[in-house]
Protein backbone atom coordinates (compact mmCIF):
# COMPACT_ATOMS: atom_id res chain seq x y z
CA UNK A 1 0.76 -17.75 2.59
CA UNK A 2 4.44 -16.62 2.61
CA UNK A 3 5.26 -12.66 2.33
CA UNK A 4 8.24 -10.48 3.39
CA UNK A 5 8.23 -9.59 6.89
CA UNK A 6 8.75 -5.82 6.10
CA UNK A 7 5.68 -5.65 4.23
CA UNK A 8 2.55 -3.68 6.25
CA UNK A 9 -0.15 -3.73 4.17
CA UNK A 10 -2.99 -3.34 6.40
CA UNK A 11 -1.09 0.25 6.75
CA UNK A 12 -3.59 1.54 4.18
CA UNK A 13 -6.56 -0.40 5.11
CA UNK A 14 -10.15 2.02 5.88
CA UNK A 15 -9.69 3.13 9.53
CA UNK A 16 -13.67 4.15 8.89
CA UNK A 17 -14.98 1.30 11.13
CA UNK A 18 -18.16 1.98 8.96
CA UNK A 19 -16.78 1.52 6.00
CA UNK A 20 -16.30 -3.01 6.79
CA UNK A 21 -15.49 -3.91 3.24
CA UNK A 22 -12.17 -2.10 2.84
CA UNK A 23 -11.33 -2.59 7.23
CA UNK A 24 -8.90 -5.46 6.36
CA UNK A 25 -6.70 -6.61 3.99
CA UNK A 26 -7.94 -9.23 1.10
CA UNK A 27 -6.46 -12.33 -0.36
CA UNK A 28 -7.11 -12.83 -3.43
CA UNK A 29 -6.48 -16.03 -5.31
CA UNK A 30 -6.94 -16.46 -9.15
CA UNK A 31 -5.74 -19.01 -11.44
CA UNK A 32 -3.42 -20.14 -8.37
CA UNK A 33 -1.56 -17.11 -7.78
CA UNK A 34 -2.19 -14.93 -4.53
CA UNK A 35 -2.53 -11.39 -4.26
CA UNK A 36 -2.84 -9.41 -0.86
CA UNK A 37 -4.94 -6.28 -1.13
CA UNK A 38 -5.49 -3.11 0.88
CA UNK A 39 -7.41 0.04 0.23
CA UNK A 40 -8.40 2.83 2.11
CA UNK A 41 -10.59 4.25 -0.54
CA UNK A 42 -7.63 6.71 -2.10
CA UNK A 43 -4.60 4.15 -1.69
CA UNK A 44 -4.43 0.77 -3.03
CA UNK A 45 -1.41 -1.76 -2.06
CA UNK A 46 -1.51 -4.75 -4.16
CA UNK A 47 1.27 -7.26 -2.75
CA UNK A 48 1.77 -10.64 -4.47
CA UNK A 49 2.08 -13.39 -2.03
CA UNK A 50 3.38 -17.05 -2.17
CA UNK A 51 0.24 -18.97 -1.49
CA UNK A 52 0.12 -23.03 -0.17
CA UNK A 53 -2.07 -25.55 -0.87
CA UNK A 54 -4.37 -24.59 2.11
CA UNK A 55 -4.85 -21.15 1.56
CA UNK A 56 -7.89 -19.64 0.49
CA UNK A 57 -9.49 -16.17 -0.65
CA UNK A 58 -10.90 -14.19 1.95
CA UNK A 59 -9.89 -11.47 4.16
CA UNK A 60 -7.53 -11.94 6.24
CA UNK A 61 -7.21 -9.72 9.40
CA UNK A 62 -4.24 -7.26 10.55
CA UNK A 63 -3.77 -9.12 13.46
CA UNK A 64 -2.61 -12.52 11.76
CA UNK A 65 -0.52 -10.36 10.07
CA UNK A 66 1.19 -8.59 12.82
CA UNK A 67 1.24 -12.07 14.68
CA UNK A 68 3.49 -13.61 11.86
CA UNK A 69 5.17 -10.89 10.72
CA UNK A 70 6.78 -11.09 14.89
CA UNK A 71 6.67 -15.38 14.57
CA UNK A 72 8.98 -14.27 11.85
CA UNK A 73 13.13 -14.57 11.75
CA UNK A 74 15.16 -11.77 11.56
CA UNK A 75 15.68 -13.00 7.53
CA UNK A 76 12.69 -14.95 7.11
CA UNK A 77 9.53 -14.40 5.52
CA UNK A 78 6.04 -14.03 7.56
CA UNK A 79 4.31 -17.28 7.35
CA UNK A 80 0.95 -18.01 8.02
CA UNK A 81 -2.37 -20.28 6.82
CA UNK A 82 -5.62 -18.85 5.80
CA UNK A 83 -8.43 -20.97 4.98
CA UNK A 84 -11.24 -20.96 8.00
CA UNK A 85 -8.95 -18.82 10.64
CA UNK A 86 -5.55 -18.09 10.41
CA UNK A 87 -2.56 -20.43 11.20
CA UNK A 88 0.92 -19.18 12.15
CA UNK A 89 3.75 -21.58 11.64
CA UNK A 90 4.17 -21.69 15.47
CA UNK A 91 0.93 -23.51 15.70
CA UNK A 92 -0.72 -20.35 17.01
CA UNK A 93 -4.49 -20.01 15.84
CA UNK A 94 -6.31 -17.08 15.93
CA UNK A 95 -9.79 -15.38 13.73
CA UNK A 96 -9.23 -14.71 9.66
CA UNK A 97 -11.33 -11.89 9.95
CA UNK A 98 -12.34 -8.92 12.06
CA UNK A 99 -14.26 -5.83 11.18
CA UNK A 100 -14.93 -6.99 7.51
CA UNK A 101 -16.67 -10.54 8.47
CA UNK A 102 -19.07 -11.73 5.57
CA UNK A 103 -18.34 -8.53 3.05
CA UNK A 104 -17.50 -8.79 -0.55
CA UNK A 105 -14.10 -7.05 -0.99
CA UNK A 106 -14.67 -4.72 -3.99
CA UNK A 107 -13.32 -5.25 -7.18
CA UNK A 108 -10.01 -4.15 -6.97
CA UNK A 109 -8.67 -5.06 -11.02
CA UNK A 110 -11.33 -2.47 -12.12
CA UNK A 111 -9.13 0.54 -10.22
CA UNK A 112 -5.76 -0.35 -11.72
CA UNK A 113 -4.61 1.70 -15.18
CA UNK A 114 -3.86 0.44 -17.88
CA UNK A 115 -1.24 2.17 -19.97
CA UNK A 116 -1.40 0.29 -23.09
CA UNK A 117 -0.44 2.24 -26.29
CA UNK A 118 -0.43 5.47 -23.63
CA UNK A 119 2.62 7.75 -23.31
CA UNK A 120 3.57 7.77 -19.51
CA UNK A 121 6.44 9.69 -17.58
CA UNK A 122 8.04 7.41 -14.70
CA UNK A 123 10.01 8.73 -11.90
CA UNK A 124 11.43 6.95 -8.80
CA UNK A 125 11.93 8.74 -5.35
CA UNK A 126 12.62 7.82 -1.49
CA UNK A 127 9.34 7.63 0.05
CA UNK A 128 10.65 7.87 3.84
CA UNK A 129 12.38 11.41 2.37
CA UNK A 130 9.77 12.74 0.49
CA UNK A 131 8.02 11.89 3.70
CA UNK A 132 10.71 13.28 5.83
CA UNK A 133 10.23 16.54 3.64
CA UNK A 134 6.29 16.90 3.49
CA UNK A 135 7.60 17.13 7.15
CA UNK A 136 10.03 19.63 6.62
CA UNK A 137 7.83 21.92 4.65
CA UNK A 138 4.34 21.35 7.55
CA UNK A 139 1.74 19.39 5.19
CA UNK A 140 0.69 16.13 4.56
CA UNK A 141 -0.31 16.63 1.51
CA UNK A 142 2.48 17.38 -1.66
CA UNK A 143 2.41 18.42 -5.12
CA UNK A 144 5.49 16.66 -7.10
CA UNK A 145 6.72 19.11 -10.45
CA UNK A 146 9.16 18.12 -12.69
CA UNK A 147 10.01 19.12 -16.33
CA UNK A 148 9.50 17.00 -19.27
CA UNK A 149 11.69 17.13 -22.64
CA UNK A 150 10.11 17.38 -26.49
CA UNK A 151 9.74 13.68 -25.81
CA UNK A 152 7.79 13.94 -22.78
CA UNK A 153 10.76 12.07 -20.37
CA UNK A 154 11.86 13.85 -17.36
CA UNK A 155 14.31 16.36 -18.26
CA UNK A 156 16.72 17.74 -15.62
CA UNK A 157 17.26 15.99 -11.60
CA UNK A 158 15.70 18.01 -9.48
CA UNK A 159 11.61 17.59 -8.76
CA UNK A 160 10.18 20.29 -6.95
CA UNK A 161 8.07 19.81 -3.54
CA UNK A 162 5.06 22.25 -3.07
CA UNK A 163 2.17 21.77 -0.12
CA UNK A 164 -1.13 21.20 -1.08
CA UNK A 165 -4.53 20.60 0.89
CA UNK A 166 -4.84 16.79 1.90
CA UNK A 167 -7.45 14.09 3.44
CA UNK A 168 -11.09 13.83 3.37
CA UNK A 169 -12.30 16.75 0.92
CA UNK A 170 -8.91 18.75 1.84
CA UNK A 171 -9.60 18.70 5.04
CA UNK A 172 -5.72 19.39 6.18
CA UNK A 173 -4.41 22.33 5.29
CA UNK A 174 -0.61 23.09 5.02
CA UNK A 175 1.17 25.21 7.73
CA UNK A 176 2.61 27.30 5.29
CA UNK A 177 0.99 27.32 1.66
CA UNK A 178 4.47 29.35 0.21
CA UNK A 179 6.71 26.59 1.77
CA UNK A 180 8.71 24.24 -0.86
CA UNK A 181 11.39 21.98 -1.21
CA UNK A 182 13.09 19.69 -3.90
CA UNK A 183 13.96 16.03 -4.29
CA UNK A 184 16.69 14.23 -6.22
CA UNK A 185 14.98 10.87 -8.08
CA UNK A 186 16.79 7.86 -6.79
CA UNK A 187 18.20 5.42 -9.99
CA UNK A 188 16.39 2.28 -10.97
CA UNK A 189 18.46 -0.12 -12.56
C-alpha cells in the first residue's frame, strides 16, 4: 500500500480502548481499489490508497503507519505491505493489528451522504485557521454561519465563527459563550 506521507489517519481513530472495532484504521479493498478508513464514532476519514498485489483488507495498525510514514523520503510516499503483518519497504516487520485484532470494521459506505438530485451549499476553508481561531475564541467546538442567495449559494465572503458545546454529549463547554470570530473561504479552482 502506497499513501502520502502527510496523511495521519489514525488521527481520528476511537481513543475508547473499549470501543476495539473503530481503535485502528481499516483497509478496505473492493473491486481492486483500496480505501483506508478511520472513525472515531463522529469523524470519518476515508483516504484512497494505491494498493499492490500483496495487500489485503484488514486493519492495519497506527504503528505501521507511523513506521512508514518516517521509512519515508522527504518527497516520497509511505510505503508499506499488509497482508498477515505489516511490511515496510526497509524490510522492517512488525504486527497488522493492535487493539482491534479479530473485529469486523463497521460498515463504513452506509455513513456516507448521498446528494443525488439534493440541493447542497459547498464552502472551502483553512482547517489549521479555523483551528487556530476555535483557539482564539476558547472552544473546541464551532458553529460556521454564512448567508445564502435566492439560489441557495453562499452569498457574501465572510463566514462567521461562534462557540458551541463540544465532545461526548457537550461535555466541553466554551470559555466564553459571547466570543466570535470570522473566516474568509479559501478559492477552489
Amino acid at each position: 500500500m502506497k499513501l502520502h506521507k502527510d496523511i495521519k489517519i489514525e488521527s481520528v481513530c476511537s481513543k475508547d480502548k473499549a470501543r476495539y472495532a473503530i481503535s485502528e484504521p481499516y483497509l478496505d479493498i473492493t473491486d481492486g481499489n483500496g480505501t483506508l478508513v478511520s472513525t472515531n464514532g463522529k469523524a470519518l476519514a476515508v483516504v484512497p490508497v494505491d494498493i499492490n498485489e500483496h495487500d489485503v483488507a484488514g486493519y492495519v495498525c497506527a504503528d505501521g503507519l507511523k513506521a512508514a510514514r518516517k521509512a519515508a523520503s522527504k518527497r516520497g510516499d509511505a510505503e508499506l505491505t499488509a497482508n498477515g503483518d505489516i511490511r515496510l519497504a526497509n524490510g522492517l516487520a512488525m504486527p497488522r493489528t493492535g487493539n482491534a485484532g479479530e473485529c469486523n470494521y463497521p460498515n463504513w459506505k452506509a455513513v456516507i451522504p448521498d446528494f443525488t438530485g439534493k440541493q447542497t451549499v459547498s464552502i472551502a476553508i483553512d482547517a489549521a485557521m479555523l483551528m487556530d481561531l476555535a483557539k482564539a475564541i476558547g472552544t473546541q467546538g464551532v458553529k460556521l454561519t454564512f448567508a445564502v442567495d435566492d439560489t441557495g449559494k453562499p452569498a457574501g465572503t465572510a463566514i462567521k465563527v461562534t462557540p458551541t458545546s463540544a465532545g461526548v454529549f457537550g461535555s466541553v463547554k466554551p470559555a466564553c459563550d459571547n466570543a466570535h470570530g470570522i473566516i474568509m473561504p479559501i478559492r477552489t479552482e
